[in-house]
C-alpha atoms as a PDB file:
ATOM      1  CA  UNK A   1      98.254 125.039  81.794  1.00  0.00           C
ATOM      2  CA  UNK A   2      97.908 128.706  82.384  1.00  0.00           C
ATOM      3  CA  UNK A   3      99.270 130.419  85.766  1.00  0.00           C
ATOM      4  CA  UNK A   4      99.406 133.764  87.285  1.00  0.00           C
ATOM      5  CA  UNK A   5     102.381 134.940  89.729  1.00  0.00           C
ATOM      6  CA  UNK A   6     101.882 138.100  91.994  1.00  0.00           C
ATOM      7  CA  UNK A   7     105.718 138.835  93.273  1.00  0.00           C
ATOM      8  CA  UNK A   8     106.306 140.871  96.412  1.00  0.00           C
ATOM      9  CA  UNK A   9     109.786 142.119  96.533  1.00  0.00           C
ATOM     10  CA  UNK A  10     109.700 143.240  99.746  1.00  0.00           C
ATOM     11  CA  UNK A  11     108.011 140.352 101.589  1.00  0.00           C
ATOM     12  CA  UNK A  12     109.820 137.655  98.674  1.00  0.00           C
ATOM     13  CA  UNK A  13     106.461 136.542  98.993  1.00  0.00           C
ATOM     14  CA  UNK A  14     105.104 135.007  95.621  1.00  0.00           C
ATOM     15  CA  UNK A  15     101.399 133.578  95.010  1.00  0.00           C
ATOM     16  CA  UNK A  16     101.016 131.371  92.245  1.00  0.00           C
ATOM     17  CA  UNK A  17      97.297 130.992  90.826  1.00  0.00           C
ATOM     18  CA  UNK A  18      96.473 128.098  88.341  1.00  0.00           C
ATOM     19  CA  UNK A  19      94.109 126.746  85.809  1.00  0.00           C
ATOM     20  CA  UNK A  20      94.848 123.159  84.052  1.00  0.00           C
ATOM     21  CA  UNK A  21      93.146 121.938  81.512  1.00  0.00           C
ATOM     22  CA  UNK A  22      92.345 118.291  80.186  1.00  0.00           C
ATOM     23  CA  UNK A  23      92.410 118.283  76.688  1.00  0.00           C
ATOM     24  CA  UNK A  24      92.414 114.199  76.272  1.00  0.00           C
ATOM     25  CA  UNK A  25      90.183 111.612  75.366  1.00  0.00           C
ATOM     26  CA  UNK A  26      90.786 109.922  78.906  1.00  0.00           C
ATOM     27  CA  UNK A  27      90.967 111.513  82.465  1.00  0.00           C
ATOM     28  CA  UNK A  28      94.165 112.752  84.092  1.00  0.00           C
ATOM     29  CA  UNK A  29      95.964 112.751  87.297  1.00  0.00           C
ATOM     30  CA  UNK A  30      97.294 115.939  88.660  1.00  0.00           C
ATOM     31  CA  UNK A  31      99.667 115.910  91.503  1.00  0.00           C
ATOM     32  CA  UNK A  32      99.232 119.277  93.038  1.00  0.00           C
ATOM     33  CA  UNK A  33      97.598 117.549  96.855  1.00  0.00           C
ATOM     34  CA  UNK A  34     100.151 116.437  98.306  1.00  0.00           C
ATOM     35  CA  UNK A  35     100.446 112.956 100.114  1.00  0.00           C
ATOM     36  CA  UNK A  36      98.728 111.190 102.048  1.00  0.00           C
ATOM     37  CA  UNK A  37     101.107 111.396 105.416  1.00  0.00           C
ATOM     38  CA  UNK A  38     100.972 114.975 104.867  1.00  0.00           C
ATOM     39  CA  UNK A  39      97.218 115.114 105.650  1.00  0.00           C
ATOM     40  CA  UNK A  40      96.975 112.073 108.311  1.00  0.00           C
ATOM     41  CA  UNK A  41      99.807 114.577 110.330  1.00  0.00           C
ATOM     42  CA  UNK A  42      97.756 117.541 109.841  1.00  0.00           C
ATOM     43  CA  UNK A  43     100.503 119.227 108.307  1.00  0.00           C
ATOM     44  CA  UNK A  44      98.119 120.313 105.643  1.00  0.00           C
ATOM     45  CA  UNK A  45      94.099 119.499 104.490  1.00  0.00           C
ATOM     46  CA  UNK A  46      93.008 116.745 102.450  1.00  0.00           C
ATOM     47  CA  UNK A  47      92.135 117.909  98.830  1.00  0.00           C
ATOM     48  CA  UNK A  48      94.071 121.752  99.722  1.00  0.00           C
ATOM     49  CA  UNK A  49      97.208 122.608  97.706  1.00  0.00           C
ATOM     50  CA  UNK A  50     100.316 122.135  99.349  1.00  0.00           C
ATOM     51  CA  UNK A  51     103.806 124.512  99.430  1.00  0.00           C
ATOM     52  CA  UNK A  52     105.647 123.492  96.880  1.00  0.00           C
ATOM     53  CA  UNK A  53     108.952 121.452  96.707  1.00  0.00           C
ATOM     54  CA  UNK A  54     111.712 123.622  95.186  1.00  0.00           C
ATOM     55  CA  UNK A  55     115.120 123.717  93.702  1.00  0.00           C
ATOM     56  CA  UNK A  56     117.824 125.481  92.493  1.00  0.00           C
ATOM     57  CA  UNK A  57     119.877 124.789  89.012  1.00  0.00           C
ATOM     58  CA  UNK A  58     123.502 125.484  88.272  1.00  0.00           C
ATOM     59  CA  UNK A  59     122.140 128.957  86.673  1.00  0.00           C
ATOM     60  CA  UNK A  60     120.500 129.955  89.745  1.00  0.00           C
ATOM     61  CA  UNK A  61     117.040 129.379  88.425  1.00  0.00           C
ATOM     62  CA  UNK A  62     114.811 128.181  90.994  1.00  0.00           C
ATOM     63  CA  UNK A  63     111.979 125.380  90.397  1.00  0.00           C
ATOM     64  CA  UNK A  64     109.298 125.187  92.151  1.00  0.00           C
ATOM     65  CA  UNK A  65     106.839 121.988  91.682  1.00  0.00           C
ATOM     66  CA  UNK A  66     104.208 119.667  92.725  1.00  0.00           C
ATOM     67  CA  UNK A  67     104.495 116.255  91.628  1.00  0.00           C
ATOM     68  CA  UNK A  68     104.727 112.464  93.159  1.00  0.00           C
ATOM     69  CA  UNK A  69     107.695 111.764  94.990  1.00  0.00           C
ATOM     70  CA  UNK A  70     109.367 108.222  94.946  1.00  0.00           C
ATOM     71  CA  UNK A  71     109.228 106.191  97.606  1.00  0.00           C
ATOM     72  CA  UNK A  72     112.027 106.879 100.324  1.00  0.00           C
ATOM     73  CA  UNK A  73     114.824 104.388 101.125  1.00  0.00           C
ATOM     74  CA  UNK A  74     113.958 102.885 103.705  1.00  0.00           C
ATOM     75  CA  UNK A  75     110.329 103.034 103.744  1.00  0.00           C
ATOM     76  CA  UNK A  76     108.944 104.974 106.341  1.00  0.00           C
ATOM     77  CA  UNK A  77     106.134 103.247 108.339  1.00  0.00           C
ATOM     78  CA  UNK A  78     103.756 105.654 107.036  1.00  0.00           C
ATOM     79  CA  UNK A  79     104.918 106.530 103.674  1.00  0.00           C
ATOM     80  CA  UNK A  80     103.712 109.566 102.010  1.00  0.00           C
ATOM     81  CA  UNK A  81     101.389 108.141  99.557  1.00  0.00           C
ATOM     82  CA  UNK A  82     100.947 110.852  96.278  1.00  0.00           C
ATOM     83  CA  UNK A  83      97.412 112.232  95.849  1.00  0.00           C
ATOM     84  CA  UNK A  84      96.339 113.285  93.020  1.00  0.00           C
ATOM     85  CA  UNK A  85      92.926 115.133  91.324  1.00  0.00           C
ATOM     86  CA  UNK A  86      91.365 113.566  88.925  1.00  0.00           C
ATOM     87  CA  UNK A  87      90.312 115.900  85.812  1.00  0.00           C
ATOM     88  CA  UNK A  88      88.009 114.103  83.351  1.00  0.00           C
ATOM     89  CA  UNK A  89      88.130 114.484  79.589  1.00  0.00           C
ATOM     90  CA  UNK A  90      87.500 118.216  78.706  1.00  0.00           C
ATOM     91  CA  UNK A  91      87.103 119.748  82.658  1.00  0.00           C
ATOM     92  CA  UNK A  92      89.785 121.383  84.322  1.00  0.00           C
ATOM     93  CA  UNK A  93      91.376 122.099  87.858  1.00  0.00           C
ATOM     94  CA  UNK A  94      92.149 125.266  89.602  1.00  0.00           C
ATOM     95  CA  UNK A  95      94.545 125.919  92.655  1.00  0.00           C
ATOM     96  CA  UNK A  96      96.770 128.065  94.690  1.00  0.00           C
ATOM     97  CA  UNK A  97      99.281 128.232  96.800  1.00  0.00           C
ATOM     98  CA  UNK A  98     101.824 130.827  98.088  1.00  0.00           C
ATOM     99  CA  UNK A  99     105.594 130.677  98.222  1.00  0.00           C
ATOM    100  CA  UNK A 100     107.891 132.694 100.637  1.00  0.00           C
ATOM    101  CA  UNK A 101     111.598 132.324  99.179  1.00  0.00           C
ATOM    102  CA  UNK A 102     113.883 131.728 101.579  1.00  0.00           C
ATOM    103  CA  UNK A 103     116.709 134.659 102.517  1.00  0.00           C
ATOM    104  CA  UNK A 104     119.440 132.493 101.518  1.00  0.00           C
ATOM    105  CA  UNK A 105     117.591 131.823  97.748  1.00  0.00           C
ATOM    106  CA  UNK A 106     119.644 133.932  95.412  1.00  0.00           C
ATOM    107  CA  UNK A 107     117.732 132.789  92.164  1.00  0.00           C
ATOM    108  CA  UNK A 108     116.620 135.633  89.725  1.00  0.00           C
ATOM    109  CA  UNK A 109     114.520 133.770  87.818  1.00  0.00           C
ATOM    110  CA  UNK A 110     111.690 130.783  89.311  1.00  0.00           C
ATOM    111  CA  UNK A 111     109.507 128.684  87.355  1.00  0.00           C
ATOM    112  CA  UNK A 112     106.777 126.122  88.519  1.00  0.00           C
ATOM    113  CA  UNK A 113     106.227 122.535  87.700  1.00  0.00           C
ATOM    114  CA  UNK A 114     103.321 120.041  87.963  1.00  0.00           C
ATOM    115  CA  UNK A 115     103.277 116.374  87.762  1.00  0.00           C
ATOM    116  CA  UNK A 116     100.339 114.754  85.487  1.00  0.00           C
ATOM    117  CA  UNK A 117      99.597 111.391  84.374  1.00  0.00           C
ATOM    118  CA  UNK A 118      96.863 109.429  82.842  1.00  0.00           C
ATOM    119  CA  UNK A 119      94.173 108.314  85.263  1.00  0.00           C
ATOM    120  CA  UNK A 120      94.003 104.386  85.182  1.00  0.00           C
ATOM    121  CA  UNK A 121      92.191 102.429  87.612  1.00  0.00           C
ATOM    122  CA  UNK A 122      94.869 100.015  88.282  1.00  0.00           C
ATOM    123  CA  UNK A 123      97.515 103.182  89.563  1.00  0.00           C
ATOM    124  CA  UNK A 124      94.959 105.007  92.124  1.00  0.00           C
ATOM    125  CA  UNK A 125      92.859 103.852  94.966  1.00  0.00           C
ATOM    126  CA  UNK A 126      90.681 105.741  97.372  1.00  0.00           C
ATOM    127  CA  UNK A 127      89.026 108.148  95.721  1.00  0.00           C
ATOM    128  CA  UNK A 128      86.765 110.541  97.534  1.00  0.00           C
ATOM    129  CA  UNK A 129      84.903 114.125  96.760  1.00  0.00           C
ATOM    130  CA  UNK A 130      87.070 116.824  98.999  1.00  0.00           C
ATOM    131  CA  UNK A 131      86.463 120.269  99.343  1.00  0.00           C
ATOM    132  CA  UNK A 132      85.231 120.298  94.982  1.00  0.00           C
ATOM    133  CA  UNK A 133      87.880 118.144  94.283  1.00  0.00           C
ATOM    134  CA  UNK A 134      87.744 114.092  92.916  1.00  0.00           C
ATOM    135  CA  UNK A 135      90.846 113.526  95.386  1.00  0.00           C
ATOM    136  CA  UNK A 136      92.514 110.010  94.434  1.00  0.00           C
ATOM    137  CA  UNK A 137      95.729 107.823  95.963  1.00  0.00           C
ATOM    138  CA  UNK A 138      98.394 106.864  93.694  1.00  0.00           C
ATOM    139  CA  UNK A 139     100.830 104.111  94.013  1.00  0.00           C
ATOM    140  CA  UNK A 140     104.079 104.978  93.777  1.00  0.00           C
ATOM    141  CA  UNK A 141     104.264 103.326  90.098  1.00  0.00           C
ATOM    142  CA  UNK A 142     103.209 106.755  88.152  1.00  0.00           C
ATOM    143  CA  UNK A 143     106.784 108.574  89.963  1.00  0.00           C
ATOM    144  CA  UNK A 144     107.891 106.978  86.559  1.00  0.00           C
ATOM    145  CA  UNK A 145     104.753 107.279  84.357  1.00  0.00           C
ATOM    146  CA  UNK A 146     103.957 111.229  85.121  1.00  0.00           C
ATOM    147  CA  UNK A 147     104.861 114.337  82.708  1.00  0.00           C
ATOM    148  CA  UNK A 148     106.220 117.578  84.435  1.00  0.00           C
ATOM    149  CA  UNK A 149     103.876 120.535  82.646  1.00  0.00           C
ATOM    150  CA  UNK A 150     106.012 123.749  83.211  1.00  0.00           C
ATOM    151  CA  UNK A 151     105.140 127.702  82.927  1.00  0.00           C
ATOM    152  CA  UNK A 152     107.914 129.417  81.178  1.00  0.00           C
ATOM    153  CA  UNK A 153     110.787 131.561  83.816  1.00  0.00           C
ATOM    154  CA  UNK A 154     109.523 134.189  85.421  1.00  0.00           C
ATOM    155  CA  UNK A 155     112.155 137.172  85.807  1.00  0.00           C
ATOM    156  CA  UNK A 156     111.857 137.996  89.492  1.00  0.00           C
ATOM    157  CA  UNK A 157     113.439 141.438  89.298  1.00  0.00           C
ATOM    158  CA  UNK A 158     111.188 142.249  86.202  1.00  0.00           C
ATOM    159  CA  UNK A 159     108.220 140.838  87.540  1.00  0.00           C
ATOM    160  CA  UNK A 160     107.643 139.231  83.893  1.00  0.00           C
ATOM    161  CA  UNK A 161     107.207 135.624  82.438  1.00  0.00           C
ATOM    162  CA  UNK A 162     110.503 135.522  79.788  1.00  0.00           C
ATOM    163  CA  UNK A 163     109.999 134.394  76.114  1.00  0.00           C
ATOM    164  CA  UNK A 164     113.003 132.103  76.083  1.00  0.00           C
ATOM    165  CA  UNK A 165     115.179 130.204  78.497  1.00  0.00           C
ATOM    166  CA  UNK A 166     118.852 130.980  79.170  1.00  0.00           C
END
């Protein structure tokens, strides 16, 4: 995976750009669309990249990612189904998205995270060709099954990827 971030201090604005590569024998799943109740309630188009989901760890680093979500408890009646893009063998995906931290977010370092899992037939349903992308439903099996691909921190103040984690 290689990304770009493009920080704005003054607007706390940051746009992520992103290439990921399939390296495997078999296709891949990569959950950077969203779900499925997302797009059926307009809140954002089928096959675009989503804001992120993020969080904040006990040292004040702040992770932002894409990647399935479980199933809630209870089930909502219109649950919010992962999508996924399907990347065969030896192509690749590219994306973006932008991020406005929030006042409040006192984080001085931010990473991002993407969810990825092999492409089986028996996990994902639906597929369909949207705006360039193989755009595929998963069931909510490969929450368990899926690898989180991470870019290193990024020092906000610095502007900088770091070499090495706190």
């Amino acid at each position: 995976m290689k990304a770009s971030f493009d920080y704005s201090p003054s607007e706390r604005l940051l746009k992520v750009a992103y290439r990921i590569e399939n390296a495997s024998d078999g296709p891949v799943a990569v959950f950077d669309r969203g779900d499925r109740h997302a797009v059926l309630s307009r809140q954002h188009a089928a096959g675009a990249v989503p804001a992120p989901f993020f969080a904040v760890d006990e040292e004040g680093g702040v992770t932002l990612s894409h990647e399935a979500l479980p199933l809630p408890t209870p089930a909502p009646t219109s649950p919010p189904t992962p999508l996924a893009a399907k990347v065969a063998p030896g192509a690749s995906i590219e994306g973006s998205f932008e991020f406005a931290l929030p006042m409040s977010l006192e984080g001085d370092r931010l990473r991002w995270c993407v969810g990825v899992a092999p492409f089986t037939e028996a996990d994902f349903s639906a597929g369909e060709k949207v705006a360039g992308v193989d755009l595929w439903r998963a069931s909510f099996a490969v929450v368990e099954s899926q690898q989180r691909l991470c870019t290193a921190w990024f020092d906000l103040e610095r502007g900088a990827f770091t070499e090495s984690t706190p």
